[in-house]
Every structure is written in C-alpha cells, then in structure tokens.
Protein backbone atom coordinates (compact mmCIF):
# COMPACT_ATOMS: atom_id res chain seq x y z
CA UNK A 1 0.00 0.00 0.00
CA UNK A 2 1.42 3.45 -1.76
CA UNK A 3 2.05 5.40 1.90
CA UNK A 4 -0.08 7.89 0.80
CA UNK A 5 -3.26 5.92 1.00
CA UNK A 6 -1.45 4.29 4.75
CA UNK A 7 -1.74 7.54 6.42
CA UNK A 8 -5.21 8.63 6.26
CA UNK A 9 -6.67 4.67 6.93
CA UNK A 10 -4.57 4.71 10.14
CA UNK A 11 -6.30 7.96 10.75
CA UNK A 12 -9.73 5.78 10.33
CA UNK A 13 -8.52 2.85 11.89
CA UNK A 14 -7.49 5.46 15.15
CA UNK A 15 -11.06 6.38 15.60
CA UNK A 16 -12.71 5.99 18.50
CA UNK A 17 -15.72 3.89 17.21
CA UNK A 18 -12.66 2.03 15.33
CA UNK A 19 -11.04 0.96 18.26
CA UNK A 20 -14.24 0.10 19.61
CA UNK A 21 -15.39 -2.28 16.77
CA UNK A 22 -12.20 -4.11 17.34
CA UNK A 23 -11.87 -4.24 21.14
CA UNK A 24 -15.27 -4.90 21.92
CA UNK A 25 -16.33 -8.31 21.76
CA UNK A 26 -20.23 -7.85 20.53
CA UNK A 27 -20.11 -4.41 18.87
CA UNK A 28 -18.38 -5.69 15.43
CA UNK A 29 -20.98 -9.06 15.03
CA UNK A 30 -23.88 -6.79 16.17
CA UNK A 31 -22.81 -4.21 13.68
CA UNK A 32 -22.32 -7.35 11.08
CA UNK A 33 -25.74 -8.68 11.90
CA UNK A 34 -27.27 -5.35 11.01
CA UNK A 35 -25.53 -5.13 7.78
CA UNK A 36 -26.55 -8.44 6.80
CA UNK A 37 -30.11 -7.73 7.24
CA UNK A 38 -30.12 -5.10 5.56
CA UNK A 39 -29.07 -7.03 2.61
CA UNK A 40 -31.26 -9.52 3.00
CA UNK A 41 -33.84 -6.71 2.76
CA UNK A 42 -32.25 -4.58 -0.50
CA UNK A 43 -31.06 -8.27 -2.13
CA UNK A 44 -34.48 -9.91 -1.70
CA UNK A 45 -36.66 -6.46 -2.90
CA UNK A 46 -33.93 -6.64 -5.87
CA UNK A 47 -34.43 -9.97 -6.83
CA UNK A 48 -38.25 -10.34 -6.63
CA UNK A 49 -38.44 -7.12 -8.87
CA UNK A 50 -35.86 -8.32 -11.55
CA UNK A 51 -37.44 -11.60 -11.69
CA UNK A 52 -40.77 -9.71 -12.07
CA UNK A 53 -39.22 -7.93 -15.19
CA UNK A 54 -38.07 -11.14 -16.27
CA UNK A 55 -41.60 -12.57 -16.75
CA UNK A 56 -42.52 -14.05 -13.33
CA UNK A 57 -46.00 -13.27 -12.23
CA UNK A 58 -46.65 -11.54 -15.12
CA UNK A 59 -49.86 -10.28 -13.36
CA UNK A 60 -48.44 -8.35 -10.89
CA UNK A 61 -48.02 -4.89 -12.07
CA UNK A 62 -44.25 -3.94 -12.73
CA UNK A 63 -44.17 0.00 -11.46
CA UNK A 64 -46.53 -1.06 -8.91
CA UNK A 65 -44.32 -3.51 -7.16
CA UNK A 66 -41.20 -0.90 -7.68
CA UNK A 67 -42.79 1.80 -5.59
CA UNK A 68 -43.32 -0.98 -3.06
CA UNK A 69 -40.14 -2.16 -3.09
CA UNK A 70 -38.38 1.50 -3.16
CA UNK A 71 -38.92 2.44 0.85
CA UNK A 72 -38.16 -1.06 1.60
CA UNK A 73 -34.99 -0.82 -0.47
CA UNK A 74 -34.03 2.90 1.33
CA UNK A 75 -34.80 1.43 4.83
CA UNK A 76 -31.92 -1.27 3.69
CA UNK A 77 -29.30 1.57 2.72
CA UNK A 78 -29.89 3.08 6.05
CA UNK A 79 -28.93 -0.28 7.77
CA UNK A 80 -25.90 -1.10 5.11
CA UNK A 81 -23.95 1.58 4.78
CA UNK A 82 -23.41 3.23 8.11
CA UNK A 83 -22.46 -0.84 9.01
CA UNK A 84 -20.45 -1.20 6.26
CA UNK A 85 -18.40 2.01 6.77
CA UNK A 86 -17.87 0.98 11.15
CA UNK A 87 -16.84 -2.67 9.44
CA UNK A 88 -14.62 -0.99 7.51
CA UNK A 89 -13.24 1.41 9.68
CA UNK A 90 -12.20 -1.59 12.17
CA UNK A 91 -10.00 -2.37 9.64
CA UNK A 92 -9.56 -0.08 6.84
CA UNK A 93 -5.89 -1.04 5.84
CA UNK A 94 -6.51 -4.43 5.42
CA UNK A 95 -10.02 -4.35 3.39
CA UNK A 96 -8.05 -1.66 1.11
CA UNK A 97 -5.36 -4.08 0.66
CA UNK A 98 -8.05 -6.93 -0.39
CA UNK A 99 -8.92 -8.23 -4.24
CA UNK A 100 -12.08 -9.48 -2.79
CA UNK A 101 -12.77 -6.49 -1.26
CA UNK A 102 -11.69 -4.23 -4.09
CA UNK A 103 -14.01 -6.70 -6.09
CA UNK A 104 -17.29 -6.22 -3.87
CA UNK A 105 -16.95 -2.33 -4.52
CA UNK A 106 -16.83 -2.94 -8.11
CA UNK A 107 -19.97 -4.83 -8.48
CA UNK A 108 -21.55 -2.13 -5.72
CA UNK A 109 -20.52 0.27 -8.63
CA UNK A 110 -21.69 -1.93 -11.37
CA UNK A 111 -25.17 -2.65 -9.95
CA UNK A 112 -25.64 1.12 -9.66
CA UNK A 113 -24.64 2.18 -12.63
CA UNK A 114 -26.54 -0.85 -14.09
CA UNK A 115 -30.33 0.15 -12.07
CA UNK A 116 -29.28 3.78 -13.23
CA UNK A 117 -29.28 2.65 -17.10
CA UNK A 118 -32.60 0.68 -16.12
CA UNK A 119 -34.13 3.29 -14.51
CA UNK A 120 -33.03 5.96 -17.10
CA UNK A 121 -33.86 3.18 -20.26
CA UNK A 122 -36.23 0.40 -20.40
CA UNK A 123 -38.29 1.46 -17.57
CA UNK A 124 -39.88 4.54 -18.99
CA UNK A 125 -41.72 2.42 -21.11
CA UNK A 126 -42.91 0.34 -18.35
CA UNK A 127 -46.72 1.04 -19.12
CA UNK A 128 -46.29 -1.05 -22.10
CA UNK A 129 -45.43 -3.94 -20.57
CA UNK A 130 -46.56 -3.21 -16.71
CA UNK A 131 -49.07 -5.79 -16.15
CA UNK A 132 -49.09 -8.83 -18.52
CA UNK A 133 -47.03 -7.83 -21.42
CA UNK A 134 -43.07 -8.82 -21.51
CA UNK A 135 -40.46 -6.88 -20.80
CA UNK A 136 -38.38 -5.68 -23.30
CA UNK A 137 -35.35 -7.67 -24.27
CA UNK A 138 -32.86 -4.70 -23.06
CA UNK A 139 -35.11 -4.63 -19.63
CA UNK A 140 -34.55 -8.21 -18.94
CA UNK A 141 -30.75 -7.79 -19.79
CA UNK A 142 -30.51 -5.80 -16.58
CA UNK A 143 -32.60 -7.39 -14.41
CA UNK A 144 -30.82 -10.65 -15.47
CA UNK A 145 -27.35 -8.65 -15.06
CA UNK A 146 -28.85 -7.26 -11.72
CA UNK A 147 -29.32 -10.69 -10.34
CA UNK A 148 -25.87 -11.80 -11.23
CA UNK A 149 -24.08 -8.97 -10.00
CA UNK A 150 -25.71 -9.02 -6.63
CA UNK A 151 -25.31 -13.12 -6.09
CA UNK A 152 -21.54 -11.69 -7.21
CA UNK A 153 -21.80 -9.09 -4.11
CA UNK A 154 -22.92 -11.16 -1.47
CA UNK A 155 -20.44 -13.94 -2.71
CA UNK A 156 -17.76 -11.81 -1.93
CA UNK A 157 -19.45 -10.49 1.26
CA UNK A 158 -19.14 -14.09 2.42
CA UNK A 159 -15.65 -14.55 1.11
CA UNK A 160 -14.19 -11.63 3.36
CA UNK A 161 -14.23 -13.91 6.06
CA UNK A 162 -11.63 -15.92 4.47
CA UNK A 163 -9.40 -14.11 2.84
C-alpha cells in the first residue's frame, strides 16, 4: 500500500468507534448482523423485482411492485452503509489491501450504474409492458445482469471472512 493511502486509513482505523469495533467483543458481530439484514432486505426487494421484469408473475403490475419495493430498499441503505463504513473502519488497511474487497466495490458500482441505465432506459416504457405484457429484451438484460451482480456481491461479502 502506496504510503499515501497508509496515512489517512490509520487515521480511520485510530477512531474511537474504530477501536471500539475491534476491542469490543459484541459491537463488530452486532454491527455485522445489522448489515446483513439489511441485505437480505435490498437483495431480496432486488431480486423479486428483476425476476418480475423477467416474466414471473406476469400479473403483478411492474411499477406497482417498484414503488413498493423502493422504501423497503431505502430502509436497507440506512442499515448497510453506516455498518459497512464501522466494518470498515475496524480495519480499513486491510479491506483496502483486499482483491475481494476491491471486487465487492466494483460490483456495488456496477449494480448502480446498471439500475441507473434501467431506470433511465427500459423502464420509462414500463406502461407497455406493466401488467401482462413482456419486458423488453434490453429490460430483462438488466434485471438478469442485476441478479448476477448481486449473487456476485454477497459472494464476496461471504468470502471476506476468508481471505
């Protein structure tokens, strides 16, 4: 690690809450129970919409079952990513020094950018395919890509253990 980059994750791992998550014996699996709920929550909302757009229960309308999903999937945020940022501030040198770490925050990058695109493409046209009528073949790209990526991102969650 380029000394540059050392400096200011000692300066994280020095924290006060840092310290904590390392010295105390239930605060860091608490704080890892809370995360993994939460993406439970944001994982399971994703999946049941992307298989929606890829043609299960067909019935069910599309846009309706987003804007029931979308508080459910903010709650989630709320729980991940303060947990994920005290997990990471325990130890900040060594996740920054990880390929399956490094990895994990790619695919959280890639499964933005790739709802963004969905959000911003196919799904304006929703209404013509929102109840009954199949998704477009560029809409079901994403929601298939979606799926992968995130199986990808809690795979590597789960490898962090190891590694």
């Amino acid at each position: 690690m380029a000394p540059e980059t050392a400096r200011p994750l000692a300066l994280v791992e020095a924290l006060p809450i840092a310290r904590a998550m390392r010295e105390s014996l239930w605060l860091y699996p608490i704080v890892e129970v809370v995360h993994l709920l939460g993406i439970a929550v944001l994982v399971g909302g994703v999946v049941l919409f992307d298989l929606r757009v890829l043609g299960v229960s067909k019935r069910l309308p599309a846009k309706a079952l987003a804007r029931h999903l979308l508080p459910w999937s903010v709650g989630a945020l709320l729980l991940i990513v303060p947990s994920g940022l005290l997990m990471f501030s325990a130890h900040a040198s060594e996740f920054i020094a990880n390929r399956v770490f490094l990895l994990k925050m790619s695919l959280l990058m890639a499964a933005a950018i790739n709802a963004l695109m969905f959000h911003l493409g196919p799904f304006r046209q929703a209404a013509a395919w929102d109840v009954g009528g199949a998704a477009p073949g560029l809409a079901r790209l994403h929601a298939g890509a979606s799926i992968l990526i995130w199986v990808a991102v809690v795979a590597c969650g789960r490898l962090l253990a190891y590694t």
